[in-house]
N, C-alpha and C. Protein backbone atom coordinates (compact mmCIF):
# COMPACT_ATOMS: atom_id res chain seq x y z
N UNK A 1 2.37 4.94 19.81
CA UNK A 1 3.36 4.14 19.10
C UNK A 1 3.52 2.80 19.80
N UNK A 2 3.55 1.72 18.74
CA UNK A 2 4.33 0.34 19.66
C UNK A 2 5.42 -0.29 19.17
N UNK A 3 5.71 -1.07 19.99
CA UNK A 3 6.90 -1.55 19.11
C UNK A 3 6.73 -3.24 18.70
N UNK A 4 7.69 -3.84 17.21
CA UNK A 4 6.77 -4.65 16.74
C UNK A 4 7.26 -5.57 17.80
N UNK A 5 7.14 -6.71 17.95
CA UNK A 5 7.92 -7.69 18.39
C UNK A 5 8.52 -9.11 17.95
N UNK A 6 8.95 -8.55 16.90
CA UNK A 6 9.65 -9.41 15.95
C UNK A 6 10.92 -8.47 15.80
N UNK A 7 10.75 -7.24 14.96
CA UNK A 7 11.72 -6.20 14.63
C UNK A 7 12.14 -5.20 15.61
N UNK A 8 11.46 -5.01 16.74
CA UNK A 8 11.82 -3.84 17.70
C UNK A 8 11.72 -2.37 16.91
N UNK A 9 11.06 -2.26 15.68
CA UNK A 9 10.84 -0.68 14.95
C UNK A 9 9.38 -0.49 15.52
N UNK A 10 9.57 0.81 15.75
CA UNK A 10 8.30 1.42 15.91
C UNK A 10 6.96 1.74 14.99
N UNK A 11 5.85 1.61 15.32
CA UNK A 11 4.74 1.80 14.29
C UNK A 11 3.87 2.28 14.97
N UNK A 12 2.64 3.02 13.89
CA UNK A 12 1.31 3.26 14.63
C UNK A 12 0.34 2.09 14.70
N UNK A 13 -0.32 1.70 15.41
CA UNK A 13 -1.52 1.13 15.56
C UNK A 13 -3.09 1.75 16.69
N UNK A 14 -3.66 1.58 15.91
CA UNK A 14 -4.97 1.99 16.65
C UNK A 14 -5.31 0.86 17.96
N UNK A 15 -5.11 -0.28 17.46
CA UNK A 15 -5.81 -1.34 18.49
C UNK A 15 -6.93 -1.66 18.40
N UNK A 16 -7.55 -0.97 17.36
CA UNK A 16 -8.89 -1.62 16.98
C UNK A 16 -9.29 -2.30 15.88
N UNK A 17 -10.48 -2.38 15.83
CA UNK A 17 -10.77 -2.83 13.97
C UNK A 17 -10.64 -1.97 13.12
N UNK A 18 -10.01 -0.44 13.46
CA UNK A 18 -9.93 0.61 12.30
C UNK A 18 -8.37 0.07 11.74
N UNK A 19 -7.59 -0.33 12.72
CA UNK A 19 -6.50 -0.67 12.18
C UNK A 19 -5.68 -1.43 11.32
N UNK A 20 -4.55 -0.86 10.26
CA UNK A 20 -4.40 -1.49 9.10
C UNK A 20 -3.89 -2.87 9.13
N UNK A 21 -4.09 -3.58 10.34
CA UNK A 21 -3.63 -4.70 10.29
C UNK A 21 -5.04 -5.44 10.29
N UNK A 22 -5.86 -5.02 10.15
CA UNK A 22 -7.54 -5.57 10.39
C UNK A 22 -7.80 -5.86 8.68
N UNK A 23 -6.72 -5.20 7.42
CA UNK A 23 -7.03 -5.72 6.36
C UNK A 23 -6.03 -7.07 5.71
N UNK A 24 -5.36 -7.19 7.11
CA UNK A 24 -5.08 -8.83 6.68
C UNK A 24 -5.47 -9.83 7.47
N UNK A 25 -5.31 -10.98 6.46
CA UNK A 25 -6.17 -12.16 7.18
C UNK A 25 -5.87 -12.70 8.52
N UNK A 26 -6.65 -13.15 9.64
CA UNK A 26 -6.24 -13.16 10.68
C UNK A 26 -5.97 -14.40 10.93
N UNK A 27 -4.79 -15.22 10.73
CA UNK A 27 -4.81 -16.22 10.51
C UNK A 27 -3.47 -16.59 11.48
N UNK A 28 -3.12 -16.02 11.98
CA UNK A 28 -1.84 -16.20 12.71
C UNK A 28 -2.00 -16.32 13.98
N UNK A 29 -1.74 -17.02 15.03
CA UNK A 29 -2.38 -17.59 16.28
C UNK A 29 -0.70 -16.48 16.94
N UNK A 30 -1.41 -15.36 18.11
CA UNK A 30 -0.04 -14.63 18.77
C UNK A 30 -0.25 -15.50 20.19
N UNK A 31 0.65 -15.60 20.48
CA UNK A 31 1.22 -16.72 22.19
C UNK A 31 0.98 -15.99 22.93
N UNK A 32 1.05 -14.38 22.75
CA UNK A 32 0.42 -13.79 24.21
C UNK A 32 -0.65 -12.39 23.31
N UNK A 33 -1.66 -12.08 23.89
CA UNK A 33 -2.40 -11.18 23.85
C UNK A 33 -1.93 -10.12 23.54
N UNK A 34 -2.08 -8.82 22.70
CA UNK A 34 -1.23 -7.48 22.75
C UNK A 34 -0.10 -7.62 21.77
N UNK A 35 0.56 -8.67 21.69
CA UNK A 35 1.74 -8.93 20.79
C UNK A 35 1.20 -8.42 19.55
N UNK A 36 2.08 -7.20 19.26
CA UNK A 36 1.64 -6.54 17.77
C UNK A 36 2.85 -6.80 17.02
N UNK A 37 3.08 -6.68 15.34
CA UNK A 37 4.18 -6.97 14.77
C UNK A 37 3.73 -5.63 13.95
N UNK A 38 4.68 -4.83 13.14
CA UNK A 38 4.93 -3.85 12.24
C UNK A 38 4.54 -4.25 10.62
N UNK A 39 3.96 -3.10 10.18
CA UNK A 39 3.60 -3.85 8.38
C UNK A 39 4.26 -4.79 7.95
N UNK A 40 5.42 -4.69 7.60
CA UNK A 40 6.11 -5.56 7.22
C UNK A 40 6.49 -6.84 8.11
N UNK A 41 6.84 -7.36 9.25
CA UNK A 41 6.86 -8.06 9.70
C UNK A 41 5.35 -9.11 9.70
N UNK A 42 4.24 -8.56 9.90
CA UNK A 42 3.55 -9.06 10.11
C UNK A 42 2.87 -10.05 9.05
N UNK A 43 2.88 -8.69 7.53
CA UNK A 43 3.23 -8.98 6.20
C UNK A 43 3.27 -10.26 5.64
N UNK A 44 4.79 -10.42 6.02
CA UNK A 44 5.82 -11.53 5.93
C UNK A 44 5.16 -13.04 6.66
N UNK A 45 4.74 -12.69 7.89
CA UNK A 45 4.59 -13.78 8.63
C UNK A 45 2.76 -13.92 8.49
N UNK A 46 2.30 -13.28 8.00
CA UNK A 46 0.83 -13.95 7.20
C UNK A 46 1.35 -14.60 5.79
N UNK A 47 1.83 -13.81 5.21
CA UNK A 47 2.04 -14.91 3.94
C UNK A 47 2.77 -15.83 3.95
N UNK A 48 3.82 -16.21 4.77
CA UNK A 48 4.22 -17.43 5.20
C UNK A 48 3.25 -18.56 5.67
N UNK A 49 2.66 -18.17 6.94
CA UNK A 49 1.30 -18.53 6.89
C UNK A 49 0.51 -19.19 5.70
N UNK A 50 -0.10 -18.50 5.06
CA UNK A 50 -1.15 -18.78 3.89
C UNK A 50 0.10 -19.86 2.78
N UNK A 51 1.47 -19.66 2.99
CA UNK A 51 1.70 -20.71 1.92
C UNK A 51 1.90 -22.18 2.42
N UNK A 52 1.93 -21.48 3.93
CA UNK A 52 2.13 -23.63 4.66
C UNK A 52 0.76 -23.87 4.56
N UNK A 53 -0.18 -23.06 4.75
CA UNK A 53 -1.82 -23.74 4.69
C UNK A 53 -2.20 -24.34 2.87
N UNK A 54 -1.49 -23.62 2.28
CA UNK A 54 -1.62 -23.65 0.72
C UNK A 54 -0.91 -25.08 0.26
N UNK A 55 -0.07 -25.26 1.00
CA UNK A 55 1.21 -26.67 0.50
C UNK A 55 0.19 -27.93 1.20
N UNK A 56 -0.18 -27.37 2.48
CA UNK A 56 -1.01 -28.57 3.25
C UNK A 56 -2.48 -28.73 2.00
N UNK A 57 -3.38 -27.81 1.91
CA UNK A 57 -4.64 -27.75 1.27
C UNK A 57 -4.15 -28.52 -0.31
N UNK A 58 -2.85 -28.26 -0.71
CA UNK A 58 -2.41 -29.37 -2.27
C UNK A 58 -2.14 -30.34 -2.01
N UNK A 59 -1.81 -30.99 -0.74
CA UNK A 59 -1.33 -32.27 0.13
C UNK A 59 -2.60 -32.98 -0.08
N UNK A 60 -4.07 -32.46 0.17
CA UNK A 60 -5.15 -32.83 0.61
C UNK A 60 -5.11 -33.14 2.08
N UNK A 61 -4.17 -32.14 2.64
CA UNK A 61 -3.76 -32.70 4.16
C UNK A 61 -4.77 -31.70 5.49
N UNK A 62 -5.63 -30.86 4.29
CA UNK A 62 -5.98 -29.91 5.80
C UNK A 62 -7.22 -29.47 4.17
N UNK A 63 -8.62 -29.23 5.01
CA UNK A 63 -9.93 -28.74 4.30
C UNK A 63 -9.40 -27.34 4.06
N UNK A 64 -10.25 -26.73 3.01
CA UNK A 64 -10.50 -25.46 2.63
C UNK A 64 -10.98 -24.27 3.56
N UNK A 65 -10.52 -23.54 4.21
CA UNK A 65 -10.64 -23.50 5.23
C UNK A 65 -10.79 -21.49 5.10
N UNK A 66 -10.32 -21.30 3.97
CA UNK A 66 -9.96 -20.15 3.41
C UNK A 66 -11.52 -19.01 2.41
N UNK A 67 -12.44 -19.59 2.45
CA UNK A 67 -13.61 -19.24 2.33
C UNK A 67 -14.28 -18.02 3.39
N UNK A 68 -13.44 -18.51 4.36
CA UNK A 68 -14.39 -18.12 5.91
C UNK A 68 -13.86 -16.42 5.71
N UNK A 69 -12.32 -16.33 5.25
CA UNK A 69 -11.58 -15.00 4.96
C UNK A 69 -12.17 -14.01 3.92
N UNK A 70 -13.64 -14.30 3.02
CA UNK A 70 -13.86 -13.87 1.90
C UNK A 70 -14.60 -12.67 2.52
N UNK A 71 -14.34 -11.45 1.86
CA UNK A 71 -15.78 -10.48 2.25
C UNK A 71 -16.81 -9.68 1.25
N UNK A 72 -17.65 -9.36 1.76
CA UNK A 72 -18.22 -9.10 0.62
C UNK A 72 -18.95 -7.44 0.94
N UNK A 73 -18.14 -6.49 -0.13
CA UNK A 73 -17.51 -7.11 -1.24
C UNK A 73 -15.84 -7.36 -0.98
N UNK A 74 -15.91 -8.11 -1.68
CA UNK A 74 -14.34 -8.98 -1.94
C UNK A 74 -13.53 -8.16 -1.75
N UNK A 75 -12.25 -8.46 -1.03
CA UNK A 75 -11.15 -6.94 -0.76
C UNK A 75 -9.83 -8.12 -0.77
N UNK A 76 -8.86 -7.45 -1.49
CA UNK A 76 -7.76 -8.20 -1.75
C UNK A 76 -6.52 -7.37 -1.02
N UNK A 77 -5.50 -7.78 -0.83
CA UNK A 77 -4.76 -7.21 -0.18
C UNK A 77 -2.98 -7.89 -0.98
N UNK A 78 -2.25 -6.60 -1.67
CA UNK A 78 -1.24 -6.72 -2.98
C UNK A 78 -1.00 -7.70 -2.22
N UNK A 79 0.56 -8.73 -2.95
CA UNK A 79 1.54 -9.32 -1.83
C UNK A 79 0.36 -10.86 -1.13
N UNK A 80 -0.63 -10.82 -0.93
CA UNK A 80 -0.97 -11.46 0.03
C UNK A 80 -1.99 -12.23 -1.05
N UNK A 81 -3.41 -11.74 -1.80
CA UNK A 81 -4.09 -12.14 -2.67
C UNK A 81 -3.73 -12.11 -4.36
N UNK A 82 -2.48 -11.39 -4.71
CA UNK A 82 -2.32 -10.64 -5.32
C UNK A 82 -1.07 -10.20 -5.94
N UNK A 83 -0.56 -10.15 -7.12
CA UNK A 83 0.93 -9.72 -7.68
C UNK A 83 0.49 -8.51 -8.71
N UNK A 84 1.13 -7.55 -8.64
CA UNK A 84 1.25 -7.17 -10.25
C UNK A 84 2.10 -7.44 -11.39
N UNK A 85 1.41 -8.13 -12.67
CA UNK A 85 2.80 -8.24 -13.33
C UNK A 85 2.34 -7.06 -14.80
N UNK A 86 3.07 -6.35 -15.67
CA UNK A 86 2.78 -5.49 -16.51
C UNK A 86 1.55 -4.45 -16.00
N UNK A 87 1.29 -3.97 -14.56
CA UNK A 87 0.01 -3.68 -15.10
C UNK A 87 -1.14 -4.45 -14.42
N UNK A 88 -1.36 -5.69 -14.92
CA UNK A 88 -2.48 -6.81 -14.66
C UNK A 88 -2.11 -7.72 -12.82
N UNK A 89 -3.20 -7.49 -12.31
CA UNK A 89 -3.35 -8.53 -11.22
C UNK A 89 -3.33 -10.09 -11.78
N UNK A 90 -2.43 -10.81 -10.88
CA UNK A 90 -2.22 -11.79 -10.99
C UNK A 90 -2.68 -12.50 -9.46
N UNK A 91 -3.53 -13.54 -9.83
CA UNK A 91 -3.91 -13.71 -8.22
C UNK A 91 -3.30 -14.54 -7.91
N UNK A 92 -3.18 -14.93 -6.40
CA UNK A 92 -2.23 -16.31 -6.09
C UNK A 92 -3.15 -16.94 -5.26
N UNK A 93 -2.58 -18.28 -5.07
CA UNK A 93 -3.09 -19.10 -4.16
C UNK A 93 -4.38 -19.00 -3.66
N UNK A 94 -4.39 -17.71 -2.23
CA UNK A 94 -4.80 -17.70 -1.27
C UNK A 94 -6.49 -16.57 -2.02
N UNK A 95 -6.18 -16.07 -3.33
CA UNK A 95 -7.68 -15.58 -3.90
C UNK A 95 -8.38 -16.77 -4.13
N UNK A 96 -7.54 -17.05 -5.02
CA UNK A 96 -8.61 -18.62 -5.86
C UNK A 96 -8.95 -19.35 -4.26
N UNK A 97 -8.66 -19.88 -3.54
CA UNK A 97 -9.08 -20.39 -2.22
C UNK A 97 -10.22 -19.51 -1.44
N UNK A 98 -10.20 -18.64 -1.34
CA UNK A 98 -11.27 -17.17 -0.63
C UNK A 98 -12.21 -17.83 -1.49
N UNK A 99 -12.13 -17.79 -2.72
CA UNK A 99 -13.61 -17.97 -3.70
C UNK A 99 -14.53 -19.38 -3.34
N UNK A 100 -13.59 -20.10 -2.68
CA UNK A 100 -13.70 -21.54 -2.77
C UNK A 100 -14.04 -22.97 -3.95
N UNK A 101 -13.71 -22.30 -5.16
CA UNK A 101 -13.49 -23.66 -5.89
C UNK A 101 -12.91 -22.76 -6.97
N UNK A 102 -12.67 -23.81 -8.38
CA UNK A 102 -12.11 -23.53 -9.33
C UNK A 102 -13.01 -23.03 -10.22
N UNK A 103 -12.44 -21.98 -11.23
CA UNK A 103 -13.28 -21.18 -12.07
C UNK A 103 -13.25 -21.59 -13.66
N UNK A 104 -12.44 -22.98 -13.54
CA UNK A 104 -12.06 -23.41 -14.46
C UNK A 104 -11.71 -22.44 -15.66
N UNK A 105 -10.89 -21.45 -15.70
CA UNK A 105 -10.55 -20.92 -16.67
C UNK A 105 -8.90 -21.29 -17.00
N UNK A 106 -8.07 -22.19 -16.23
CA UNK A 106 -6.34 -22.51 -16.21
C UNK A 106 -5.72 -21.34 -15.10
N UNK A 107 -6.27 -20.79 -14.18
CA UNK A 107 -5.63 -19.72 -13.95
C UNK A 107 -4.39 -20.33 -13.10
N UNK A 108 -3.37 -19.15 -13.46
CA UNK A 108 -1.84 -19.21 -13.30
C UNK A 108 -1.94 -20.21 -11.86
N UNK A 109 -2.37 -19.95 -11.15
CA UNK A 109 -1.77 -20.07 -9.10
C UNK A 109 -2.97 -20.88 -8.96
N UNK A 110 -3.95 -21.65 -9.80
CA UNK A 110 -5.26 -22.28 -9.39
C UNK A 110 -4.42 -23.63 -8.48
N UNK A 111 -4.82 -23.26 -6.85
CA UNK A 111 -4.59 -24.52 -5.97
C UNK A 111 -5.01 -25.76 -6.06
N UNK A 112 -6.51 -25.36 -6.74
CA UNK A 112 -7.52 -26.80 -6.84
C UNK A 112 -6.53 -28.02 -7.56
N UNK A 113 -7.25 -29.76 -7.88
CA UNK A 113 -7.01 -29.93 -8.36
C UNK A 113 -7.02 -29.78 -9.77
N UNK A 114 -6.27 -30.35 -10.58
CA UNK A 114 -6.64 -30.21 -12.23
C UNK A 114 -7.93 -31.11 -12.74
């Protein structure tokens, strides 16, 4: 067990690449080594993340940088690539960016320009 260090709740983690924090993007720079955060905390503070990189990348203030996160095959993660609305995936931001350009179809969350 560790504890997160944001929330002080306890969680499992492996510590390795089996672990479920290995299916989100690693995009968050930790200040000291070992510093683990809990699902939800961590959650929270990647997609915070991905929306200041998302506001900067519509700025034209920072390159596409979000390509490098793509795998193949493609793995999305709810909340983070991803909404459900009725039923249907709705992608946000940070999919259409993984792909790296526009698919020109209007989609809802397309970052690119118009």
């Amino acid at each position: 067990m560790k504890k997160c260090c944001t929330c002080e709740n306890s969680f499992e983690c492996s510590g390795d690449s089996s672990c479920w924090c290995s299916d989100l993007p690693n995009i968050l720079e930790l200040e000291k080594a070992g510093d683990c955060q809990c699902p939800d905390c961590l959650k929270k503070n990647v997609s915070n993340a991905i929306d200041d990189f998302v506001t900067k990348f519509k700025a034209g203030a920072v390159e596409n940088l979000a390509p490098a996160y793509n795998t193949s095959p493609p793995s999305f993660v709810e909340g983070i690539d991803y909404y459900l609305q009725n039923g249907a995936w709705v992608f946000r931001e940070w999919a259409h960016l993984k792909r790296g350009f526009c698919c020109g179809n209007g989609c809802r969350h397309c970052p690119y320009p118009k």
